[in-house]
C-alpha atoms as a PDB file:
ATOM      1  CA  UNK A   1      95.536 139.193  84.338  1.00  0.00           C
ATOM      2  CA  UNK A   2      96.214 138.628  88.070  1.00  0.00           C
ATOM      3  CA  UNK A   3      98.289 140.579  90.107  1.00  0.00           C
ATOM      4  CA  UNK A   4     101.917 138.926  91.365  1.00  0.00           C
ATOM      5  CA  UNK A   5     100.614 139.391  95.038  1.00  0.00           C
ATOM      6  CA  UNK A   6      97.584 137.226  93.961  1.00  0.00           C
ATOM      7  CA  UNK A   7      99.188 134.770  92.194  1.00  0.00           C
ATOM      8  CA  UNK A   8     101.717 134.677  94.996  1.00  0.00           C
ATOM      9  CA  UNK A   9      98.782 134.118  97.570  1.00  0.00           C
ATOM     10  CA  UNK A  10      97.516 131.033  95.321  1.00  0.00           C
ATOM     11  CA  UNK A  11     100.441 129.503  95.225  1.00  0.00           C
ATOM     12  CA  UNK A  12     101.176 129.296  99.163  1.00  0.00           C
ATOM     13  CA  UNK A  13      97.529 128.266  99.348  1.00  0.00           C
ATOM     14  CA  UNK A  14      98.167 125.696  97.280  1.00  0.00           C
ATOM     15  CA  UNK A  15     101.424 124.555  99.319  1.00  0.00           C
ATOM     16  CA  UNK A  16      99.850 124.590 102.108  1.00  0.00           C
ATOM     17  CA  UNK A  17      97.306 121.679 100.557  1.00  0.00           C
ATOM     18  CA  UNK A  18      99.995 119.917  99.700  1.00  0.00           C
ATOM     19  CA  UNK A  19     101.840 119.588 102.764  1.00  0.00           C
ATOM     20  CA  UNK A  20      98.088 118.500 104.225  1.00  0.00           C
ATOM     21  CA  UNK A  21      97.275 116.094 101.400  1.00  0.00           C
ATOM     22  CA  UNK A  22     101.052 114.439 101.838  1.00  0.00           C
ATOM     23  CA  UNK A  23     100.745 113.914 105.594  1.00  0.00           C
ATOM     24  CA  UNK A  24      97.479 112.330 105.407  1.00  0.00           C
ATOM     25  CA  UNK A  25      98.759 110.165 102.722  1.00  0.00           C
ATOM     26  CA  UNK A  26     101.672 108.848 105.254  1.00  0.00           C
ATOM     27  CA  UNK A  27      98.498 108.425 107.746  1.00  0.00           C
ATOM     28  CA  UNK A  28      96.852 106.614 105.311  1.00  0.00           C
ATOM     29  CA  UNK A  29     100.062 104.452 104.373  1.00  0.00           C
ATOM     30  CA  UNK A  30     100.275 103.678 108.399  1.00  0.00           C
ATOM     31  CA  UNK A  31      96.863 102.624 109.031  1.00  0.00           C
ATOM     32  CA  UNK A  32      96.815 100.258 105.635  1.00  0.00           C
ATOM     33  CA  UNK A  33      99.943  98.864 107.070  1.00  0.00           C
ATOM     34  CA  UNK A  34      98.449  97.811 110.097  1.00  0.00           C
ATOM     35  CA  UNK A  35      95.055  97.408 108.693  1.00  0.00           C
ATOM     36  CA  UNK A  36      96.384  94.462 106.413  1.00  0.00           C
ATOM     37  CA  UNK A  37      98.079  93.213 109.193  1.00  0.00           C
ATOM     38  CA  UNK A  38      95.521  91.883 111.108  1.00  0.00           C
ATOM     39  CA  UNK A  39      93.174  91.086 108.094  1.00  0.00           C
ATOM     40  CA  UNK A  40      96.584  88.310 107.354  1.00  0.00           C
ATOM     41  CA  UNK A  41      96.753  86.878 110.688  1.00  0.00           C
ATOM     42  CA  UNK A  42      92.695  86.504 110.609  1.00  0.00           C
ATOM     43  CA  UNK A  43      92.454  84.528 106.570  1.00  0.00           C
ATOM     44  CA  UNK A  44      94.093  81.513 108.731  1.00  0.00           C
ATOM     45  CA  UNK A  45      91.840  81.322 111.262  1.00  0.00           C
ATOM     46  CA  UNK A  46      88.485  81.760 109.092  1.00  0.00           C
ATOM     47  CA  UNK A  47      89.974  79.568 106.425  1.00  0.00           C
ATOM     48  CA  UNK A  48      90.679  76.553 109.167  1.00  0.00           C
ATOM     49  CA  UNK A  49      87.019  77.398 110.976  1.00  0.00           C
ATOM     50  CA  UNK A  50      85.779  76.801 107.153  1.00  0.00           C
ATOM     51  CA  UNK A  51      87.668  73.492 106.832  1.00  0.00           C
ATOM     52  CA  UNK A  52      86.387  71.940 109.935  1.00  0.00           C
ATOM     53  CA  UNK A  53      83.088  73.694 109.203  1.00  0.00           C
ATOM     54  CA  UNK A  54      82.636  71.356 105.854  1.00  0.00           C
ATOM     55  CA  UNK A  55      83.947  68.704 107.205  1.00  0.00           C
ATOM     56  CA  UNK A  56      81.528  68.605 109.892  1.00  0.00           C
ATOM     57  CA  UNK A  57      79.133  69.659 108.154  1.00  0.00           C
ATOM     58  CA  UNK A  58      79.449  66.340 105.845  1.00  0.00           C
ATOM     59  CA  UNK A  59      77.665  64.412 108.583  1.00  0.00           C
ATOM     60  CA  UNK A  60      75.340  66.257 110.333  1.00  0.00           C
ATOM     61  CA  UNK A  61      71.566  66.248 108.774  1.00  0.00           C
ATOM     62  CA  UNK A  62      70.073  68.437 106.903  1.00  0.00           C
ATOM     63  CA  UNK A  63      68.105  70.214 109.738  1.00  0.00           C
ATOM     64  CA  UNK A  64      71.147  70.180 111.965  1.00  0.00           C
ATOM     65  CA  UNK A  65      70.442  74.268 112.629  1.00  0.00           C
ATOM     66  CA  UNK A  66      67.329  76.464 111.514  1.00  0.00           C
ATOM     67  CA  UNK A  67      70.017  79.079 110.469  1.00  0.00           C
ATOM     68  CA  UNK A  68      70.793  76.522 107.243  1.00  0.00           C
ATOM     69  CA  UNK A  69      66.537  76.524 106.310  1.00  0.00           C
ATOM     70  CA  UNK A  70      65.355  79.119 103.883  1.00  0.00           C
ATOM     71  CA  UNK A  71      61.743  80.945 104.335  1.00  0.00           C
ATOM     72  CA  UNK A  72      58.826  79.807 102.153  1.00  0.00           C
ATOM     73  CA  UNK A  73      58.181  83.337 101.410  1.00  0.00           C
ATOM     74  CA  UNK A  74      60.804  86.048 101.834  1.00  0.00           C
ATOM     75  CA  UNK A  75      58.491  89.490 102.621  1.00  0.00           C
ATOM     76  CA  UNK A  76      61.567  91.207 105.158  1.00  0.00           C
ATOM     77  CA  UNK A  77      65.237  91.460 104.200  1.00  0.00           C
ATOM     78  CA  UNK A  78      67.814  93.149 106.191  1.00  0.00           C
ATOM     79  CA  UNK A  79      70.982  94.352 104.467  1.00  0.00           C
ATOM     80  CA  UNK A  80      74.485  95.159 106.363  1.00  0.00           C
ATOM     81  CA  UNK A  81      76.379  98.128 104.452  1.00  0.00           C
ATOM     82  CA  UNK A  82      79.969  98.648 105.713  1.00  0.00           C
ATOM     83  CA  UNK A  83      81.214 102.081 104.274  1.00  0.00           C
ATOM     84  CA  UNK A  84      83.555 104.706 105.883  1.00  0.00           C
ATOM     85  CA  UNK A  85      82.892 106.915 108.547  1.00  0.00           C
ATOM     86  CA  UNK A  86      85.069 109.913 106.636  1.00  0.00           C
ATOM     87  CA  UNK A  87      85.342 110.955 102.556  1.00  0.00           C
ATOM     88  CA  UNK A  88      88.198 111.857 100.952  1.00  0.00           C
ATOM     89  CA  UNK A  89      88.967 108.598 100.075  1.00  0.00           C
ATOM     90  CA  UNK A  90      87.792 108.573  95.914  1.00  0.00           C
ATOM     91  CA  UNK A  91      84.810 106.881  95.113  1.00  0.00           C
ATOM     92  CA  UNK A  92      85.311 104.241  97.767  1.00  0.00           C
ATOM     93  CA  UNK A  93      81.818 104.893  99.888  1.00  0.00           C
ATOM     94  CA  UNK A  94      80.170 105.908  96.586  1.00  0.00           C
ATOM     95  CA  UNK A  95      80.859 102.089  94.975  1.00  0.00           C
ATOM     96  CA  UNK A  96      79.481 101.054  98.107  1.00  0.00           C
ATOM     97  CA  UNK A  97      76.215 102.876  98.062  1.00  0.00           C
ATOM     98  CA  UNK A  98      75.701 102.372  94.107  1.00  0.00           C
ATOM     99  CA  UNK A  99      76.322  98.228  94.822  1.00  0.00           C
ATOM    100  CA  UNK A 100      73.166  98.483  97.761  1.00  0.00           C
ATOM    101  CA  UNK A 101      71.149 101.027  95.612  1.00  0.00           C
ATOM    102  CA  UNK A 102      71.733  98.522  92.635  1.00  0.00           C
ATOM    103  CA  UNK A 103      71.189  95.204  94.667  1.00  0.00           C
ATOM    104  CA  UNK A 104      68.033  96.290  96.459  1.00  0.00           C
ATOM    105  CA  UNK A 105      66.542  98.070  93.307  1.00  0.00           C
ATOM    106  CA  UNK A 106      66.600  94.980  91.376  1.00  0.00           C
ATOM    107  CA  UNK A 107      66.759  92.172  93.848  1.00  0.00           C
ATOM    108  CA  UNK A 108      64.373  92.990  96.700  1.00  0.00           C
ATOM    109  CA  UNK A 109      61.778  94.926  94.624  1.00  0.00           C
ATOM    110  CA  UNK A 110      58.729  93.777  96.301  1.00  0.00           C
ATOM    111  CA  UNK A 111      60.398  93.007  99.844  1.00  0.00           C
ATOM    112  CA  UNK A 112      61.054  94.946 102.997  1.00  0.00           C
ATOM    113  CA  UNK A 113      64.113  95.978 103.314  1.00  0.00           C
ATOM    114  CA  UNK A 114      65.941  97.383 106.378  1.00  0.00           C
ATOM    115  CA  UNK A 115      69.523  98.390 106.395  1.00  0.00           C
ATOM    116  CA  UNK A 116      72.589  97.830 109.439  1.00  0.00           C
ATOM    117  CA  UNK A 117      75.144 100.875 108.931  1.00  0.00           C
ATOM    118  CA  UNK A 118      78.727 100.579 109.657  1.00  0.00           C
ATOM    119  CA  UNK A 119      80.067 103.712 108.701  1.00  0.00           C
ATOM    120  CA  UNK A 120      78.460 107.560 108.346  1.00  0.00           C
ATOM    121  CA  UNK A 121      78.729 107.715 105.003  1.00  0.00           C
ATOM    122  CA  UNK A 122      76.354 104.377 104.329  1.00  0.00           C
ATOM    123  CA  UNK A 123      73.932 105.555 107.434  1.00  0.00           C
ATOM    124  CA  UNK A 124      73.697 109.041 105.670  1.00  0.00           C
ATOM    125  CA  UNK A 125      72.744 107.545 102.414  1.00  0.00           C
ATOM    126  CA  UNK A 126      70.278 105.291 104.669  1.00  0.00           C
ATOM    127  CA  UNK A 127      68.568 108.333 106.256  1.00  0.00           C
ATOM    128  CA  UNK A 128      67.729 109.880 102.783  1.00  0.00           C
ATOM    129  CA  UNK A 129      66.228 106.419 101.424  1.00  0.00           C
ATOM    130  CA  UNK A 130      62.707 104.731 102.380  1.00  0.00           C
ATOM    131  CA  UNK A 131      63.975 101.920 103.835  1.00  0.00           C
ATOM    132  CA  UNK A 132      64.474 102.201 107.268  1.00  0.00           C
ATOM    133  CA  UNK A 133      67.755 101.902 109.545  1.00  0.00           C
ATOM    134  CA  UNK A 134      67.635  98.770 111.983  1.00  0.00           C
ATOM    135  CA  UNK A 135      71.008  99.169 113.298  1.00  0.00           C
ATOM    136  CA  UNK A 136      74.084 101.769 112.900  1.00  0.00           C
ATOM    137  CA  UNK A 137      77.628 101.362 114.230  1.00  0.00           C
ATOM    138  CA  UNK A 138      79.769 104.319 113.857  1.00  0.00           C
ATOM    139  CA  UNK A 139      83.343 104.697 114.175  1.00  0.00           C
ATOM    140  CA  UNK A 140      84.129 100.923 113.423  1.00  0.00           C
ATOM    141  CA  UNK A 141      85.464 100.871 109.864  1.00  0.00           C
ATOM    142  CA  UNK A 142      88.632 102.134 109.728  1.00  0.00           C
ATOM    143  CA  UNK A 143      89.746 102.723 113.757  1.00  0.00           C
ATOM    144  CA  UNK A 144      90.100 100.411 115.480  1.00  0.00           C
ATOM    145  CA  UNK A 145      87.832  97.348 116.303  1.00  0.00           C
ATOM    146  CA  UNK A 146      87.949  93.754 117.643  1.00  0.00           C
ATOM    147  CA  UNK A 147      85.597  90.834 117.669  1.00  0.00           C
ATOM    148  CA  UNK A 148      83.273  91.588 119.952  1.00  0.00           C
ATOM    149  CA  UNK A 149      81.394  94.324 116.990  1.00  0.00           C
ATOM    150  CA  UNK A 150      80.912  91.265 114.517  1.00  0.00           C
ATOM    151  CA  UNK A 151      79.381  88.854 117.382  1.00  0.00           C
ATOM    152  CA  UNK A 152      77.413  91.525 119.006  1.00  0.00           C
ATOM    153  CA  UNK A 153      75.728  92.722 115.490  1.00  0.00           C
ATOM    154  CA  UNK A 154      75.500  89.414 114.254  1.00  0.00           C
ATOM    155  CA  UNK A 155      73.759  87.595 117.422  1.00  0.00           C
ATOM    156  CA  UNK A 156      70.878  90.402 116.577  1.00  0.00           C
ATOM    157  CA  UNK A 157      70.372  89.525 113.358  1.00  0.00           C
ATOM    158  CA  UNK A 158      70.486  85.982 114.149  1.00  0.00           C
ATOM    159  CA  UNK A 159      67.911  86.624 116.950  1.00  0.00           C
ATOM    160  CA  UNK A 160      65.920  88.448 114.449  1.00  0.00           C
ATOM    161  CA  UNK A 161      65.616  85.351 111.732  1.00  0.00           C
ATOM    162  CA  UNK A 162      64.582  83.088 114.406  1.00  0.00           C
ATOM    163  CA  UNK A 163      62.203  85.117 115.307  1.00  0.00           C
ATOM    164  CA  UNK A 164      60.769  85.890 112.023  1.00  0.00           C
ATOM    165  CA  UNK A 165      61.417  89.224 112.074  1.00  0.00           C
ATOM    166  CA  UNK A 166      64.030  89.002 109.202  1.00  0.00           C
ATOM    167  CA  UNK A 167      63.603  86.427 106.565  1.00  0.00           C
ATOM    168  CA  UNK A 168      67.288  86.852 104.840  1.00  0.00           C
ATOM    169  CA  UNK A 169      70.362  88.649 105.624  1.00  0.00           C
ATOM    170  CA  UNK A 170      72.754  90.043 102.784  1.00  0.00           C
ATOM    171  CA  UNK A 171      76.527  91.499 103.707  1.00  0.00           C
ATOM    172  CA  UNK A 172      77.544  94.387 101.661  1.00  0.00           C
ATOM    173  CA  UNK A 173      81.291  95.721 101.755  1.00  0.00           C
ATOM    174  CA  UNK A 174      84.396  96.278  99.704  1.00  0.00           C
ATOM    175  CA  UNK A 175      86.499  92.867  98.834  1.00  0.00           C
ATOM    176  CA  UNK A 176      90.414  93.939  98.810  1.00  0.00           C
ATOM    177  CA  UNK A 177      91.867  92.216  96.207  1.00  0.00           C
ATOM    178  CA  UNK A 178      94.985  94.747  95.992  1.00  0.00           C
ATOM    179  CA  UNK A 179      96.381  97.628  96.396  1.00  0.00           C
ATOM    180  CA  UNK A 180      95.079  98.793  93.191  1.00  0.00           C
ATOM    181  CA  UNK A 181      91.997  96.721  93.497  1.00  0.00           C
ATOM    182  CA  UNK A 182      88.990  97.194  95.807  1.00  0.00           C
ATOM    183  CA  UNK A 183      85.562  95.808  94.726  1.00  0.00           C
ATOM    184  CA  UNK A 184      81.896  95.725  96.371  1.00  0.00           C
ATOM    185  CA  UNK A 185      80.625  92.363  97.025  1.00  0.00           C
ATOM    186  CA  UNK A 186      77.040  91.060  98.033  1.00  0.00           C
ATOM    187  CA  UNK A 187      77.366  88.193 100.035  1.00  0.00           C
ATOM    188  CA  UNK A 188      74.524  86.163 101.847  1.00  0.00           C
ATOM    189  CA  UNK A 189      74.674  85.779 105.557  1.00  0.00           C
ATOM    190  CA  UNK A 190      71.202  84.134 106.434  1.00  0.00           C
ATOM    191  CA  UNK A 191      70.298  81.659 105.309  1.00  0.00           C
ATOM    192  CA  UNK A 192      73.645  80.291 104.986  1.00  0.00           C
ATOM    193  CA  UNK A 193      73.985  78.851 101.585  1.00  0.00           C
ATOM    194  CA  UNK A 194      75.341  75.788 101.160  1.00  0.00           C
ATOM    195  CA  UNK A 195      78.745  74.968 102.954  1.00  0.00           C
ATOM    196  CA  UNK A 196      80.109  73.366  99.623  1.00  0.00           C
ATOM    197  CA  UNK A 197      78.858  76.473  97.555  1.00  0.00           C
ATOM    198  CA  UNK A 198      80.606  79.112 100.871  1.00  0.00           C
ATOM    199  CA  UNK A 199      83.741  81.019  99.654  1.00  0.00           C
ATOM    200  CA  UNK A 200      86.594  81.049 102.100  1.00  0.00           C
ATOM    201  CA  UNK A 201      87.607  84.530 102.987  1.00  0.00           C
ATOM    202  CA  UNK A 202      90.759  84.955  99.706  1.00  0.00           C
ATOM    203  CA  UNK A 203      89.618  81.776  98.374  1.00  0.00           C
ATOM    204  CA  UNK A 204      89.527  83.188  94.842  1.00  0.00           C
ATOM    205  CA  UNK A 205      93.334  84.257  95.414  1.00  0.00           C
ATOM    206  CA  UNK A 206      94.865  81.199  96.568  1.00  0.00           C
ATOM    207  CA  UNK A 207      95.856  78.016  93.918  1.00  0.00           C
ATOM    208  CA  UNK A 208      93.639  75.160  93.195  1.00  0.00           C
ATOM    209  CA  UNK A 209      94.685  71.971  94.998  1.00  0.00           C
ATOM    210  CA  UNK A 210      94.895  68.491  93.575  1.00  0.00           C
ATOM    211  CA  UNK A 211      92.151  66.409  94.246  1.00  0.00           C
ATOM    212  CA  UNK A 212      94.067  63.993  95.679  1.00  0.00           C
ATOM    213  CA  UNK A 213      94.927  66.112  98.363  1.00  0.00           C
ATOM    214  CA  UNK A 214      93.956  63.865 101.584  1.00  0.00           C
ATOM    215  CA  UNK A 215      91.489  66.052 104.375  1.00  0.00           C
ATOM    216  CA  UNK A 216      91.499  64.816 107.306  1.00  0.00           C
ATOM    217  CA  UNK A 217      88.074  63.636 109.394  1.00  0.00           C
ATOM    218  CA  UNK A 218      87.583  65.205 112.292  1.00  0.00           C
ATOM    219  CA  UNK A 219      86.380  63.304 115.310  1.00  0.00           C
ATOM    220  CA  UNK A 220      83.382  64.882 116.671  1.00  0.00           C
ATOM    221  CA  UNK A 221      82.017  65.091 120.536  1.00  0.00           C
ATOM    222  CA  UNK A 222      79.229  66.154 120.918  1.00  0.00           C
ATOM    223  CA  UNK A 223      77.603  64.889 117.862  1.00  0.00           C
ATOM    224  CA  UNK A 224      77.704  66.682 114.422  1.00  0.00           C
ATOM    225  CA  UNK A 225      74.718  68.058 114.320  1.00  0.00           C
ATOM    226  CA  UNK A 226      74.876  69.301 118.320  1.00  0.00           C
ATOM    227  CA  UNK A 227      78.920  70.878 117.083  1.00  0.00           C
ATOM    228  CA  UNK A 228      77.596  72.310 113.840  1.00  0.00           C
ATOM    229  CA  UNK A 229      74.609  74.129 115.756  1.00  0.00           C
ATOM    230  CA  UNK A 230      77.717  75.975 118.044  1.00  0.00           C
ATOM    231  CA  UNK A 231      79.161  76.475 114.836  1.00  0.00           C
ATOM    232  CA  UNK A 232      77.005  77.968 112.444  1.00  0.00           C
ATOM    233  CA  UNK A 233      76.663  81.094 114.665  1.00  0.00           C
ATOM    234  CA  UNK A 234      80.205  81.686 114.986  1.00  0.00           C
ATOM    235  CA  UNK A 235      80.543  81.465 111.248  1.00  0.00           C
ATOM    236  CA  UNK A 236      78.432  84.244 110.773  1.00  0.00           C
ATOM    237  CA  UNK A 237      80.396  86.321 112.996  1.00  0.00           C
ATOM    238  CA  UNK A 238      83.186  85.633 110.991  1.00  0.00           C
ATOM    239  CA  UNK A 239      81.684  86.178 107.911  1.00  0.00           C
ATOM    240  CA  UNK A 240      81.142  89.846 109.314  1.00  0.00           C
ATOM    241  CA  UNK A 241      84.169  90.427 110.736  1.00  0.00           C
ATOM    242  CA  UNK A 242      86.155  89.396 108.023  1.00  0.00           C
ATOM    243  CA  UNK A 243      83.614  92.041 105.696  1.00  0.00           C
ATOM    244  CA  UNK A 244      84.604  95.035 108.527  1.00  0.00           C
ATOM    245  CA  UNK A 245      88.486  93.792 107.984  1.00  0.00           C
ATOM    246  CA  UNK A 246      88.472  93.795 104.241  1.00  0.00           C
ATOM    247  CA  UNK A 247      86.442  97.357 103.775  1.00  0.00           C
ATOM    248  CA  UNK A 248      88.443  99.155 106.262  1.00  0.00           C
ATOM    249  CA  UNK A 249      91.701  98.160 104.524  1.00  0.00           C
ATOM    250  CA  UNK A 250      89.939  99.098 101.249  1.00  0.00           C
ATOM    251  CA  UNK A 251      89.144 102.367 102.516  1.00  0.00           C
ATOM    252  CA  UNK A 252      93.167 103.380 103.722  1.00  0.00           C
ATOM    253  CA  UNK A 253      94.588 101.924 100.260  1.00  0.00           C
ATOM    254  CA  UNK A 254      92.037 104.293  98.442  1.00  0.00           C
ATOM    255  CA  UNK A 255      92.786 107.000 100.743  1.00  0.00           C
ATOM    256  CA  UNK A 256      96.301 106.710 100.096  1.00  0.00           C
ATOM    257  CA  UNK A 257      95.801 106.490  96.741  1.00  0.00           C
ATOM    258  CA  UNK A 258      93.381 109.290  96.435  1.00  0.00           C
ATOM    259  CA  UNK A 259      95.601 111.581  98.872  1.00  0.00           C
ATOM    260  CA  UNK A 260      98.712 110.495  96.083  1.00  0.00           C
ATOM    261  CA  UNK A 261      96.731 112.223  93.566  1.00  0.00           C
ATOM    262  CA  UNK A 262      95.871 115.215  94.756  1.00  0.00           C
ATOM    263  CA  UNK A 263      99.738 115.354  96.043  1.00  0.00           C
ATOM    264  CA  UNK A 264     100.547 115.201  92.539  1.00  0.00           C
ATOM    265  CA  UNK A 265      98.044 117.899  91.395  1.00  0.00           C
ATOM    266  CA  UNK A 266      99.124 119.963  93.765  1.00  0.00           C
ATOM    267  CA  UNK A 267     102.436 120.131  92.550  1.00  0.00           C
ATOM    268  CA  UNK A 268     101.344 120.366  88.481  1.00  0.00           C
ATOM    269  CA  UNK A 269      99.066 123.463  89.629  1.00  0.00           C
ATOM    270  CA  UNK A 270     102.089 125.224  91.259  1.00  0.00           C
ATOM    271  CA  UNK A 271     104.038 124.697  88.752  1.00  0.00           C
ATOM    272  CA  UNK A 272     101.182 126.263  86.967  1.00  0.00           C
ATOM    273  CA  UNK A 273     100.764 129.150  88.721  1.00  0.00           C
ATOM    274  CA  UNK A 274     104.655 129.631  89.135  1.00  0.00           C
ATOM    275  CA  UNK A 275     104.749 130.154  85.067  1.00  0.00           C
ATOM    276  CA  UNK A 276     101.700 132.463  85.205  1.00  0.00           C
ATOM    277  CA  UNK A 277     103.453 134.610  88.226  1.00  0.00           C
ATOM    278  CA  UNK A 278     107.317 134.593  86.076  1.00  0.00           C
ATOM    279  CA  UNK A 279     105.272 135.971  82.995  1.00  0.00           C
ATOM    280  CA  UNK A 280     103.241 138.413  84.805  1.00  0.00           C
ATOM    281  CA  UNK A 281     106.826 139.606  86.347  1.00  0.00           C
ATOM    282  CA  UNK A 282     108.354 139.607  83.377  1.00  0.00           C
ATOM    283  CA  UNK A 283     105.623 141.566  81.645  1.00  0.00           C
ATOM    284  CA  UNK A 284     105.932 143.804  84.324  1.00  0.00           C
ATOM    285  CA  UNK A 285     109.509 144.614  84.120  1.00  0.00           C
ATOM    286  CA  UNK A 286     108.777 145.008  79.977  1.00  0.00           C
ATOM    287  CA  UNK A 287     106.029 147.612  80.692  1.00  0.00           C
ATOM    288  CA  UNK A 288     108.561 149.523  83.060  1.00  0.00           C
ATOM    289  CA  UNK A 289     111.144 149.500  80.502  1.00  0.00           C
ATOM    290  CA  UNK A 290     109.181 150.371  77.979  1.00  0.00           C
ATOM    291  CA  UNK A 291     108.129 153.594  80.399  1.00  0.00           C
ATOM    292  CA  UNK A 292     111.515 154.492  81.105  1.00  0.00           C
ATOM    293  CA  UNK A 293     112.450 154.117  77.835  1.00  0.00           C
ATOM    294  CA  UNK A 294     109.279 156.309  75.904  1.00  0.00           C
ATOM    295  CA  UNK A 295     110.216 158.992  78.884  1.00  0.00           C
ATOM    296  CA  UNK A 296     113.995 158.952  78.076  1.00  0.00           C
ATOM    297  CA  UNK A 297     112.869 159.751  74.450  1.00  0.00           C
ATOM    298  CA  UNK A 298     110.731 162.471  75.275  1.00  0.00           C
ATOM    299  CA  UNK A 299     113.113 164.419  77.201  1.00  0.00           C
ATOM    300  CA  UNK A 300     115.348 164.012  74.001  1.00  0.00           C
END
């Protein structure tokens, strides 16, 4: 049985993790705060860009933008994984790795893959794999970021499917859907799929409108097709962007969560240990009793 200076030593220990594992909870409460913040003031600027996007998009020809034409043969994919640059956070980076491992092991078999890393957790995974690491951007997900990461990252890949050196793009990252719910989405960048088949960013969250619902038509000048080759581009940034936004508030509400838990644990394992040290006192005092008492008799 442990000693009562042991089991008092565990129990500070223990103390002290919770005092750490509550703090970084309120940290983690803070940044989620202002996380979702500006992931809400971005849904109605994506989801307008989408709506003139389609509507646009209605009459400009078919090959109104290379970006919208698929390869004959796809041999080279390149696939974006936003994770986390730090743990402790659950099994938030390890969905995120098991969706890419998943995705490329039974999607892109007999391609060539190449991966873009935002985070150290996904770039880590990507060093240990055989597909190689086209691009890594650390520190983004979860500090703070602005536009300018999603345009400059996505102009390269853009460059890089004119060019043939990439023949599709796929977006990996964590979709917040709550608090309680965070879940890893594929999502295809390049070619962009059809605009009537493209999701707006929370589209699954918001009601279905009536069909008689009147859109308006948006004058265009320049032309359609000249506006919609301005636009694609910019759509992709957004598509990025809004992937960055989304996984980084992912990654504070399952920080928060996961720094809740072991709050909690801390507190059942001192109360734990705070049983174990009362009846290791009290069999103390029992033995010394028990001495005094056996000693008292003997003198009698």
């Amino acid at each position: 049985m442990a000693t009562l200076k042991e089991v008092q030593l565990k129990i500070g220990s223990v103390k002290k993790t919770r005092q750490i594992t509550s703090a970084m909870k309120m940290v983690a409460t803070s940044r989620l705060r202002g996380s979702q913040e500006k992931m809400d003031r971005f849904m109605p600027y994506a989801s307008k860009f989408s709506e003139v996007l389609g509507s646009i998009a209605g009459k400009a020809g078919e090959e109104a933008s290379p970006l919208l034409v698929a390869k004959e043969e796809v041999k080279k994919v390149n696939v974006i994984l936003c994770t986390s640059d730090r743990g402790l956070c659950g099994g938030f980076n390890v969905n995120l790795i098991e969706k890419a491992q998943k995705f490329i092991d039974a999607e892109l078999q007999d391609k060539e893959v190449s991966l873009t890393c935002f985070g150290k957790k996904g770039r880590d995974w990507a060093k240990k794999s055989p597909n190689a690491i086209e691009d890594e951007y650390i520190g983004v997900v979860g500090g703070k970021f602005d536009f300018s990461v999603a345009s400059t990252s996505g102009q390269k890949l853009i460059n890089g499917f004119l060019d043939g050196d990439v023949d599709e793009v796929y977006l990996i990252y964590s979709d917040f859907k709550s608090l309680a719910r965070q879940e890893p989405v594929v999502k295809q960048l390049l070619p962009i799929p059809s605009l009537e088949a493209m999701e707006e960013p929370g589209e699954e969250d918001v009601k279905a409108k009536d069909d008689s619902v009147y859109l308006a038509e948006h004058i265009c000048e320049p032309s359609s097709d000249a506006l919609l080759g301005e636009m694609l581009p910019k759509n992709i940034f957004i598509q990025i962007y809004d992937g960055l936004l989304q996984t980084s508030t992912s990654e504070n509400a399952q920080r928060m969560k996961a720094m809740e838990n072991a709050t909690k644990a801390c507190k059942d394992m001192i109360d734990e240990l705070q049983t174990i040290y009362n009846k290791t006192r009290q069999a103390g005092i029992t033995s010394d009793l028990m001495d005094i008492v056996g000693g008292a008799e003997a003198l009698n």
